[in-house]
C-alpha atoms as a PDB file:
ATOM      1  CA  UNK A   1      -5.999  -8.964 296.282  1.00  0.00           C
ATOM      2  CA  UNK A   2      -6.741  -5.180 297.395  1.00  0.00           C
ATOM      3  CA  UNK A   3     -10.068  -3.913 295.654  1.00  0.00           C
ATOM      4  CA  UNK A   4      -9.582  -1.506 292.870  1.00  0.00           C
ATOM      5  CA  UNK A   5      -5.982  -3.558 292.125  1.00  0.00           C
ATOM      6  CA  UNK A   6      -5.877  -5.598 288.985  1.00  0.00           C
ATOM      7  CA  UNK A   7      -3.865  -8.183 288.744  1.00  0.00           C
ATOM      8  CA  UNK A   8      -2.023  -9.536 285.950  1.00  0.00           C
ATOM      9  CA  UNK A   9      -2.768 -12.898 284.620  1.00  0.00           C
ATOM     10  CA  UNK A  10      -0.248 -13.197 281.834  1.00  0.00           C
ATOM     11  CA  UNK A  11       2.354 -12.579 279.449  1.00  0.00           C
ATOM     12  CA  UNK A  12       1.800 -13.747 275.756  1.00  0.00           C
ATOM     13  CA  UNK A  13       5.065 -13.917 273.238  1.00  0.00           C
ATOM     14  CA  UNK A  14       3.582 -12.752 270.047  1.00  0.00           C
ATOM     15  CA  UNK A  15       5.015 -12.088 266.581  1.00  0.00           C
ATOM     16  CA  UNK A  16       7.701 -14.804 267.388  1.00  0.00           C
ATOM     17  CA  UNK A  17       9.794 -15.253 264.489  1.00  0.00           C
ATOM     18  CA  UNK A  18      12.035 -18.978 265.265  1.00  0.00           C
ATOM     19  CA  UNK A  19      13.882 -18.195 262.510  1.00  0.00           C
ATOM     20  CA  UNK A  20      15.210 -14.602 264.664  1.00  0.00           C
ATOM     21  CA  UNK A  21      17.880 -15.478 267.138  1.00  0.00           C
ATOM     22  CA  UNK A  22      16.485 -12.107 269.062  1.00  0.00           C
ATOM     23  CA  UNK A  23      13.120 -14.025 269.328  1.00  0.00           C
ATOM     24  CA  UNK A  24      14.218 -16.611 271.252  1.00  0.00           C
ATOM     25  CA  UNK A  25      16.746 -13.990 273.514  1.00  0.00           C
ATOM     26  CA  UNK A  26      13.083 -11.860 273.625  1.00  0.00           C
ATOM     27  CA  UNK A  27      11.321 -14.806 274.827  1.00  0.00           C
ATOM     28  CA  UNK A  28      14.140 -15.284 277.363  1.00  0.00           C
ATOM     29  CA  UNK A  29      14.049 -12.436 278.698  1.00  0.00           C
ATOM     30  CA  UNK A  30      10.397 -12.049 279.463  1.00  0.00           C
ATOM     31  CA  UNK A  31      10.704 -15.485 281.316  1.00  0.00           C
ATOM     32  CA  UNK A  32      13.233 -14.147 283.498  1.00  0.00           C
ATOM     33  CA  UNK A  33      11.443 -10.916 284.142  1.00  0.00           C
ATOM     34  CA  UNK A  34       8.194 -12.562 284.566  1.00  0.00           C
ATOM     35  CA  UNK A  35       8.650 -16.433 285.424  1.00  0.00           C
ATOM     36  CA  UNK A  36       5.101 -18.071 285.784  1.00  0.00           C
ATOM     37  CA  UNK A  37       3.524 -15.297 284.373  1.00  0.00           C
ATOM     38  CA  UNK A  38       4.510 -16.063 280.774  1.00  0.00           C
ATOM     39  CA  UNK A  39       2.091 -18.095 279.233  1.00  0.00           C
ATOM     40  CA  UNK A  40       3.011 -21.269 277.707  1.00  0.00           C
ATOM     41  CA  UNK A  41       1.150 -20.689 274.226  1.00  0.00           C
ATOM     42  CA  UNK A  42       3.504 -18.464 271.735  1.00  0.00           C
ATOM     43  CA  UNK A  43       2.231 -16.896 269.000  1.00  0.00           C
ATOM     44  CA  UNK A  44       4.800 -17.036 265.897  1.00  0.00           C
ATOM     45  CA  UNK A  45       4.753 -14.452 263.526  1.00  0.00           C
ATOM     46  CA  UNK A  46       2.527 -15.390 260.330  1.00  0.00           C
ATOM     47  CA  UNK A  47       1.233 -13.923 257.108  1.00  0.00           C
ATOM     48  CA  UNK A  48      -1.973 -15.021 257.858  1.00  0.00           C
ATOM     49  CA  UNK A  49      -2.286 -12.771 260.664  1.00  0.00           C
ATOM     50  CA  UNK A  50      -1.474  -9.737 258.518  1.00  0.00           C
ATOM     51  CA  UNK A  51      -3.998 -10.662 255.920  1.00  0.00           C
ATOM     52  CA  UNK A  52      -6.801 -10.704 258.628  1.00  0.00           C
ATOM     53  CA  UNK A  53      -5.844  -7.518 260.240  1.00  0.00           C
ATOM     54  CA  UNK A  54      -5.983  -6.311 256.742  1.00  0.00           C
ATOM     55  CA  UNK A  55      -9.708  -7.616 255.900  1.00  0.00           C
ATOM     56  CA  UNK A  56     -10.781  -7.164 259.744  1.00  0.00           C
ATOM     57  CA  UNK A  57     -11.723 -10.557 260.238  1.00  0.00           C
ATOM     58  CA  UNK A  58     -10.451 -13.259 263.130  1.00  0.00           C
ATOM     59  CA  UNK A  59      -7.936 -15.894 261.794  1.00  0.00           C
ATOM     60  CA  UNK A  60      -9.922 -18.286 263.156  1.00  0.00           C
ATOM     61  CA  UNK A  61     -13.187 -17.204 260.736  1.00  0.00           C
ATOM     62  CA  UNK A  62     -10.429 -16.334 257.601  1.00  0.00           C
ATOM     63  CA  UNK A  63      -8.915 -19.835 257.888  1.00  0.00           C
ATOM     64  CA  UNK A  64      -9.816 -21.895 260.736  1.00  0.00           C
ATOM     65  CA  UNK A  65      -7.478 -25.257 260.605  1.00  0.00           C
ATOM     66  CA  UNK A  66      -4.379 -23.016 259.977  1.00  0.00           C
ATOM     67  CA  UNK A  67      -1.614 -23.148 262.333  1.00  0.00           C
ATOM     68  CA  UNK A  68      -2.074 -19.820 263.796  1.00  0.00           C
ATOM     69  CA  UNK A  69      -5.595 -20.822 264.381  1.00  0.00           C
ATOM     70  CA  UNK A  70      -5.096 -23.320 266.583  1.00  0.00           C
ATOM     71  CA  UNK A  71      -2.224 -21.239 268.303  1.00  0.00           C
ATOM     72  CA  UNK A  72      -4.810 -18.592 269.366  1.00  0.00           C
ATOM     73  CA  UNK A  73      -7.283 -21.554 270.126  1.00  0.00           C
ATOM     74  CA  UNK A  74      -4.678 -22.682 272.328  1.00  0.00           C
ATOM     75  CA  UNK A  75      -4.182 -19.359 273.920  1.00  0.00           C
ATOM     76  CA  UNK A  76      -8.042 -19.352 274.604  1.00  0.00           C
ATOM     77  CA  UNK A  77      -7.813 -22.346 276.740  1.00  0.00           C
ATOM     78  CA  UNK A  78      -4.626 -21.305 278.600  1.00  0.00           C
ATOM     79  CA  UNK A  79      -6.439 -18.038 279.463  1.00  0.00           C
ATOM     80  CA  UNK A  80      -9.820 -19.427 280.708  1.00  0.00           C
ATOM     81  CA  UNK A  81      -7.810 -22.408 282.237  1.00  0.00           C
ATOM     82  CA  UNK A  82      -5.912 -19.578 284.458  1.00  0.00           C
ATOM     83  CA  UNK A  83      -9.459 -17.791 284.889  1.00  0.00           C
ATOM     84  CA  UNK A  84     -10.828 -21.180 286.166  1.00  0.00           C
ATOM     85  CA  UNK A  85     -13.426 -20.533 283.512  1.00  0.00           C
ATOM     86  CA  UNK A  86     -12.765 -23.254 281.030  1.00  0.00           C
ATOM     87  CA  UNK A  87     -14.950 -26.041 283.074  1.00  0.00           C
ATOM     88  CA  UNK A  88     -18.275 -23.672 283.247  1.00  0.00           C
ATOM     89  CA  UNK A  89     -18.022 -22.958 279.605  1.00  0.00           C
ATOM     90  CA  UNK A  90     -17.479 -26.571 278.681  1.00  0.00           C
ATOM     91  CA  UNK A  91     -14.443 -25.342 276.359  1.00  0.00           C
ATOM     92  CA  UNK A  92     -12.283 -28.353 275.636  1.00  0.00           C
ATOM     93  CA  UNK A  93      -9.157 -27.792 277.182  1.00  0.00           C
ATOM     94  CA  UNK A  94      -6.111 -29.271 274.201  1.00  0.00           C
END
């Protein structure tokens, strides 16, 4: 890598609604566009995200064993595990 060049470490699939046939075409797409790039962990569209945005506070601190929760907990490892972060934290990798 050339300095001053950033370089991208991911693609998340957010707002993913399995119930949406153009979700899963979405999410098809962006793993043909981007191949490895797309991280594993998708997000699916949730009330409880919308209520959180709403009272500006993390899912994770509004209701912490929810689904979404542990999606974004998820996320968190697959983003330090691609840092090569996750053993120097001691984060527990799911």
């Amino acid at each position: 890598m050339r300095p001053g060049r950033v370089e991208l470490l991911g693609v998340v699939c957010n707002l993913f609604d399995c119930r949406s046939h153009s979700s899963g075409e979405f999410y098809e797409d962006l793993k043909r566009e981007w191949g490895d790039k797309v991280l594993r962990t998708i997000i699916h569209r949730d009330h409880l995200i919308e209520a959180c945005m709403g009272r500006r506070r993390p899912v994770q601190a509004y209701t912490p064993t929810s689904v979404v929760a542990m999606l974004y907990a998820d996320l968190t490892d697959e983003v330090t595990l691609r840092l090569g972060v996750s053993e120097a934290v001691g984060a527990p990798v799911r």
